[in-house]
Protein backbone atom coordinates (compact mmCIF):
# COMPACT_ATOMS: atom_id res chain seq x y z
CA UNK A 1 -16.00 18.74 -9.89
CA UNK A 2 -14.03 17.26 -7.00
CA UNK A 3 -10.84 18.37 -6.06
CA UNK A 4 -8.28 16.17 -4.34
CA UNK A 5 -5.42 17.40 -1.63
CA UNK A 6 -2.79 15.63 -1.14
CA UNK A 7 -1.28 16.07 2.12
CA UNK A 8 1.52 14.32 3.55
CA UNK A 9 1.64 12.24 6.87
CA UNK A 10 3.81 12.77 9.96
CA UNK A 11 7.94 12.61 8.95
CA UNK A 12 7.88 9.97 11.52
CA UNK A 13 5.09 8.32 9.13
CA UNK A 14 7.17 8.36 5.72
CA UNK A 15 10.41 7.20 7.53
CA UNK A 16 8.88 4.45 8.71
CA UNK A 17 7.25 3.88 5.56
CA UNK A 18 10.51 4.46 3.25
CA UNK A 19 12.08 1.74 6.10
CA UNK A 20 9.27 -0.87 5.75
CA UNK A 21 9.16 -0.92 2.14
CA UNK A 22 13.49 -1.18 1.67
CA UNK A 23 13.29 -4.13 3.90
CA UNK A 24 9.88 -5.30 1.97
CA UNK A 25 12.11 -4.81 -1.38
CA UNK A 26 15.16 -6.19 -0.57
CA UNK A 27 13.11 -9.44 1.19
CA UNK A 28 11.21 -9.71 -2.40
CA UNK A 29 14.78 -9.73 -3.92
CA UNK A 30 15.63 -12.57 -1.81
CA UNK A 31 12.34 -14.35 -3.02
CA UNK A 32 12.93 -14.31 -6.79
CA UNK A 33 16.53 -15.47 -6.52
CA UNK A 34 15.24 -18.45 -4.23
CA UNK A 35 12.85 -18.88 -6.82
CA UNK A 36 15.60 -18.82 -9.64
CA UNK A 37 17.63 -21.44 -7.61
CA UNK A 38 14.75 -23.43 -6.75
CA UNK A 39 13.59 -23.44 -10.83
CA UNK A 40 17.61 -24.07 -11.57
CA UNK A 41 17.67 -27.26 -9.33
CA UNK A 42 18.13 -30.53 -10.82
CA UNK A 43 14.98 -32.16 -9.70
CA UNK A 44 14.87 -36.35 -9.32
CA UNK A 45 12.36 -38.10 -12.38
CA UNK A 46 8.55 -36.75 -11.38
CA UNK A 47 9.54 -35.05 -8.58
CA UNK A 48 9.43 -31.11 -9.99
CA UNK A 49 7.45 -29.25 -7.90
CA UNK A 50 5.27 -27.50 -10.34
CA UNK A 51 1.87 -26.60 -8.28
CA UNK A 52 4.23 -25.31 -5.58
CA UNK A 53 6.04 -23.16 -7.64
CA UNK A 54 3.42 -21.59 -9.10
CA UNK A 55 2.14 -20.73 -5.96
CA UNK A 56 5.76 -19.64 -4.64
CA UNK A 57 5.50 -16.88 -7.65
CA UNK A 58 2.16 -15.73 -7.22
CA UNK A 59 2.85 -14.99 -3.43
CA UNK A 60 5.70 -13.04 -4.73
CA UNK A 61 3.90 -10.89 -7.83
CA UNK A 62 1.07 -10.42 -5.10
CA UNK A 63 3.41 -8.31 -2.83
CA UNK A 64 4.33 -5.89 -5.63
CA UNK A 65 0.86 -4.06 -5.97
CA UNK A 66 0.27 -4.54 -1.88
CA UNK A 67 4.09 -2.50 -1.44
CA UNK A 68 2.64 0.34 -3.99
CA UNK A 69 -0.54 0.58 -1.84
CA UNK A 70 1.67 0.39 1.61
CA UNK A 71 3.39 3.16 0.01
CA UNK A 72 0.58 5.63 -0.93
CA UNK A 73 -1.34 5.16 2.81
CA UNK A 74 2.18 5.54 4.65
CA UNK A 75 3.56 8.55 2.82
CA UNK A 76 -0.30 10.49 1.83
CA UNK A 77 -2.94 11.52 4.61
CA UNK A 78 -5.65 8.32 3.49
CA UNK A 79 -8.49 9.81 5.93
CA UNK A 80 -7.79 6.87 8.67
CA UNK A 81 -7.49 9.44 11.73
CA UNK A 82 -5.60 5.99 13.30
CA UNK A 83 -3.41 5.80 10.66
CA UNK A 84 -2.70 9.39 9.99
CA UNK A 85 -1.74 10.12 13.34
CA UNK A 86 -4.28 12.58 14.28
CA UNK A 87 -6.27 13.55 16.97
CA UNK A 88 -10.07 14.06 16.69
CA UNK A 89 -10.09 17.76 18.39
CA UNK A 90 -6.91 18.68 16.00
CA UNK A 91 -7.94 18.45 12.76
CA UNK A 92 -8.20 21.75 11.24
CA UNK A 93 -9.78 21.05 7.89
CA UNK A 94 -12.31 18.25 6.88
CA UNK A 95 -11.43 15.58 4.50
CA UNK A 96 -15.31 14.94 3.21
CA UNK A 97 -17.81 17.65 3.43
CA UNK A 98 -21.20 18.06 2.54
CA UNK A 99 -21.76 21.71 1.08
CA UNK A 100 -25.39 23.19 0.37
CA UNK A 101 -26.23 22.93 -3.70
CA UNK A 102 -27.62 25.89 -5.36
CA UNK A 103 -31.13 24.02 -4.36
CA UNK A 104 -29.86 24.20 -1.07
CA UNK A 105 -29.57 20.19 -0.63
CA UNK A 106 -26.07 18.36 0.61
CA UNK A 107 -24.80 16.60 -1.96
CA UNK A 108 -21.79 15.40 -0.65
CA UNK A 109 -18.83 17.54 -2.87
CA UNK A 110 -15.27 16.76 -1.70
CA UNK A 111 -13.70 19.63 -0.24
């Protein structure tokens, strides 16, 4: 049965990350109230941007998931060594390691 650590990143790391994603937030904010304005406006005869809008929206519900997943990898240890700020000769503990079965083959058990 696998068992999952969670360890978190560098305070540096989840500052930056708790920055990134208030800015991100507040910058969605600004998008749905354009979007509320621009859905609002009195439009001339034909000339309501439908296709545009559409696509306006779905930009906007796309960055929702994508800030959740910015989240996780800049506040949890994601096994990037790049992105997790650590050093090749540092690391104390392995994220993934292979441990001899009781028939003696790897099978590749987290750790």
């Amino acid at each position: 049965m696998p068992c999952f650590r969670t360890r978190c990143n560098a305070l540096s790391s989840i500052w930056y990350t708790l920055i990134v994603i208030a800015l991100q937030s507040y910058l969605i904010y600004l998008g749905v109230e354009r979007y509320k304005l621009y859905n609002d406006m009195k439009w001339p005869t034909g000339g309501y941007p439908s296709a545009q809008l559409a696509v306006y929206s779905f930009l906007y519900v796309a960055c929702l998931p994508l800030n959740v997943i910015l989240f996780a990898v800049g506040i949890f240890k994601s096994g990037n060594i790049a992105g997790d700020n650590e050093k090749l000769a540092d690391r104390e503990q392995r994220t993934l390691e292979c441990r001899p079965n009781r028939k003696g083959n790897k099978d590749g058990e987290y750790s």
